[in-house]
Protein backbone atom coordinates (compact mmCIF):
# COMPACT_ATOMS: atom_id res chain seq x y z
CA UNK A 1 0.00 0.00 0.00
CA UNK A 2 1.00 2.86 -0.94
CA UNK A 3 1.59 5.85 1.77
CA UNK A 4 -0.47 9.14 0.91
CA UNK A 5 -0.61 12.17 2.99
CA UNK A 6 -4.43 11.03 3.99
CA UNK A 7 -3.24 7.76 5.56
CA UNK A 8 0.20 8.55 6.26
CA UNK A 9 0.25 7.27 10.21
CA UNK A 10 0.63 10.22 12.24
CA UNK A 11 3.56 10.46 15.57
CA UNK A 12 1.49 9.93 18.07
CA UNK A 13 0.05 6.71 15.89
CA UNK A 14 3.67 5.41 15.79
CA UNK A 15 4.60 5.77 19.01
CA UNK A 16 1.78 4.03 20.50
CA UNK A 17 2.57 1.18 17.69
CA UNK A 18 5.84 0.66 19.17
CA UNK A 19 4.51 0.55 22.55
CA UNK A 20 2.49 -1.87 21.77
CA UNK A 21 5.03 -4.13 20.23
CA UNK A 22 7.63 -3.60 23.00
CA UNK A 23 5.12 -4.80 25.23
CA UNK A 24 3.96 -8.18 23.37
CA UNK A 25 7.41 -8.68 22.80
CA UNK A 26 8.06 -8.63 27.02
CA UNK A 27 5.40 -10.55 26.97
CA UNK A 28 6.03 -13.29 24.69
CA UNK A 29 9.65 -13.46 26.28
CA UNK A 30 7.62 -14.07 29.52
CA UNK A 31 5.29 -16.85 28.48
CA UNK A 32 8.83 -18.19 27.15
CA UNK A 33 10.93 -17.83 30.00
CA UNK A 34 7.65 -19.07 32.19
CA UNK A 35 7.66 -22.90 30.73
CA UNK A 36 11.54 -22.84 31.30
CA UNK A 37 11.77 -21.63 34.41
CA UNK A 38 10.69 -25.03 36.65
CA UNK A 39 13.40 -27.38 34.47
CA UNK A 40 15.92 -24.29 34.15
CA UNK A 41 15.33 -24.19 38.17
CA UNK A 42 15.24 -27.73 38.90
CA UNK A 43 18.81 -28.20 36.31
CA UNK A 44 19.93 -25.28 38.14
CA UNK A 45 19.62 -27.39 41.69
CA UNK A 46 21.38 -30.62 39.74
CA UNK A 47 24.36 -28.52 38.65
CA UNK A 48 25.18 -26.76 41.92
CA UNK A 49 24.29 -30.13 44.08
CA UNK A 50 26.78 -31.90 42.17
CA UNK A 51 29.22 -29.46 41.80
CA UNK A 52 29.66 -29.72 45.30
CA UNK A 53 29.46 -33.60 46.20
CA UNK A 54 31.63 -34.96 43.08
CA UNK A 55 34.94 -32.75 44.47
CA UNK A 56 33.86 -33.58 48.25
CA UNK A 57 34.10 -37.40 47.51
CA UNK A 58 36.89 -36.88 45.41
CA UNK A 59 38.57 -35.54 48.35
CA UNK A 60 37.83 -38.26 50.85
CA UNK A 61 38.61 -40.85 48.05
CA UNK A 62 42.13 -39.29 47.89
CA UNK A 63 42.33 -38.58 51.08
CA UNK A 64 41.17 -42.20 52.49
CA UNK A 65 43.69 -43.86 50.02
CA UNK A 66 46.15 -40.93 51.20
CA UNK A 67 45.92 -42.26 54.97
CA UNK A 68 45.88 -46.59 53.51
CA UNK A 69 49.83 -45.49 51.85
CA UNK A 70 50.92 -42.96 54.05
CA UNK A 71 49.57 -42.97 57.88
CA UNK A 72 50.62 -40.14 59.90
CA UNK A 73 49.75 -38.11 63.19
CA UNK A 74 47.18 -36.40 60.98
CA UNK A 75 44.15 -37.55 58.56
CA UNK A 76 44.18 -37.15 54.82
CA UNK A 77 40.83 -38.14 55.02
CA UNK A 78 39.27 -34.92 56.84
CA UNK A 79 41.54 -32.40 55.45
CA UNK A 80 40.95 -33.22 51.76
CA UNK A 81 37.04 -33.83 52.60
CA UNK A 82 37.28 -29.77 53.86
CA UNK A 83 39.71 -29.06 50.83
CA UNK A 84 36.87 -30.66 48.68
CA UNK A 85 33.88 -29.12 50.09
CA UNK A 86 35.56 -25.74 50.24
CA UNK A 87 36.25 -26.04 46.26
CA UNK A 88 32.89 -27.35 45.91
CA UNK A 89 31.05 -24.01 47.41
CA UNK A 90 33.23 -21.99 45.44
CA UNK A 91 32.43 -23.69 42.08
CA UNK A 92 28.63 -23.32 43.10
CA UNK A 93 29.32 -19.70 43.87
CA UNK A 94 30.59 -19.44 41.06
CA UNK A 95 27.29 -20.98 38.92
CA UNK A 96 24.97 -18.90 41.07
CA UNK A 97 26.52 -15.77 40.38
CA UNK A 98 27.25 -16.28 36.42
CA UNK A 99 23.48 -17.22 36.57
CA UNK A 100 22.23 -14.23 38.29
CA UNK A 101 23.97 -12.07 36.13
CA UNK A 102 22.52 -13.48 32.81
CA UNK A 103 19.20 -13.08 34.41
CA UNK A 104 19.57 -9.36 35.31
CA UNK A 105 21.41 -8.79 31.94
CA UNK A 106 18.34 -10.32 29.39
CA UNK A 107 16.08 -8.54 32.37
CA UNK A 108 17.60 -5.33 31.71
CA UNK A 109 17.82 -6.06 27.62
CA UNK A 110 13.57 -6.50 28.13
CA UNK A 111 12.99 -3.02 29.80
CA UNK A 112 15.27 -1.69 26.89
CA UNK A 113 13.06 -2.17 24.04
């Protein structure tokens, strides 16, 4: 169609057009983010669980085969099961807070448009 000065779309007509698309865009993005949200949340609880058991009981592995070769006055055991633990919380730290920001960066990239 061809634009003529009778329906040429006035400002105020465009403006409200965009508004309208910016917000059925947000809300698309929500209905999208809404049906990944329970498995993104529930993957989310997987990844940090096990990010903190597998280098826990790799510590007490090494550390129980630690005290079998080399006993001493001290246990391998316990110190590599804190060593382990203490590199576990880290590494979920670390999850949690890479997640957080990706959240607050596509929230912020949604109030943009």
């Amino acid at each position: 169609m061809r634009e003529t000065p009778e329906n040429k779309p006035t400002k105020d007509q465009t403006a409200f057009s965009r508004k309208v698309g910016a917000q059925e865009t947000r809300k698309l993005k929500a209905r999208h983010n809404a049906r990944q949200s329970v498995w993104f949340g529930l993957g989310m609880t997987g990844l940090i669980g096990w990010s903190v058991v597998v280098p826990t009981l790799l510590g007490v592995a090494l550390g129980i085969w630690l005290d079998s070769r080399y006993s001493g006055g001290y246990s391998w055991a316990l110190m590599l099961l804190i060593l382990g633990l203490v590199i576990g919380c880290a590494n979920a730290w670390h999850w949690v807070t890479h997640e957080d920001q990706a959240m607050h960066e596509k929230f912020e990239d949604t109030n943009d448009e």
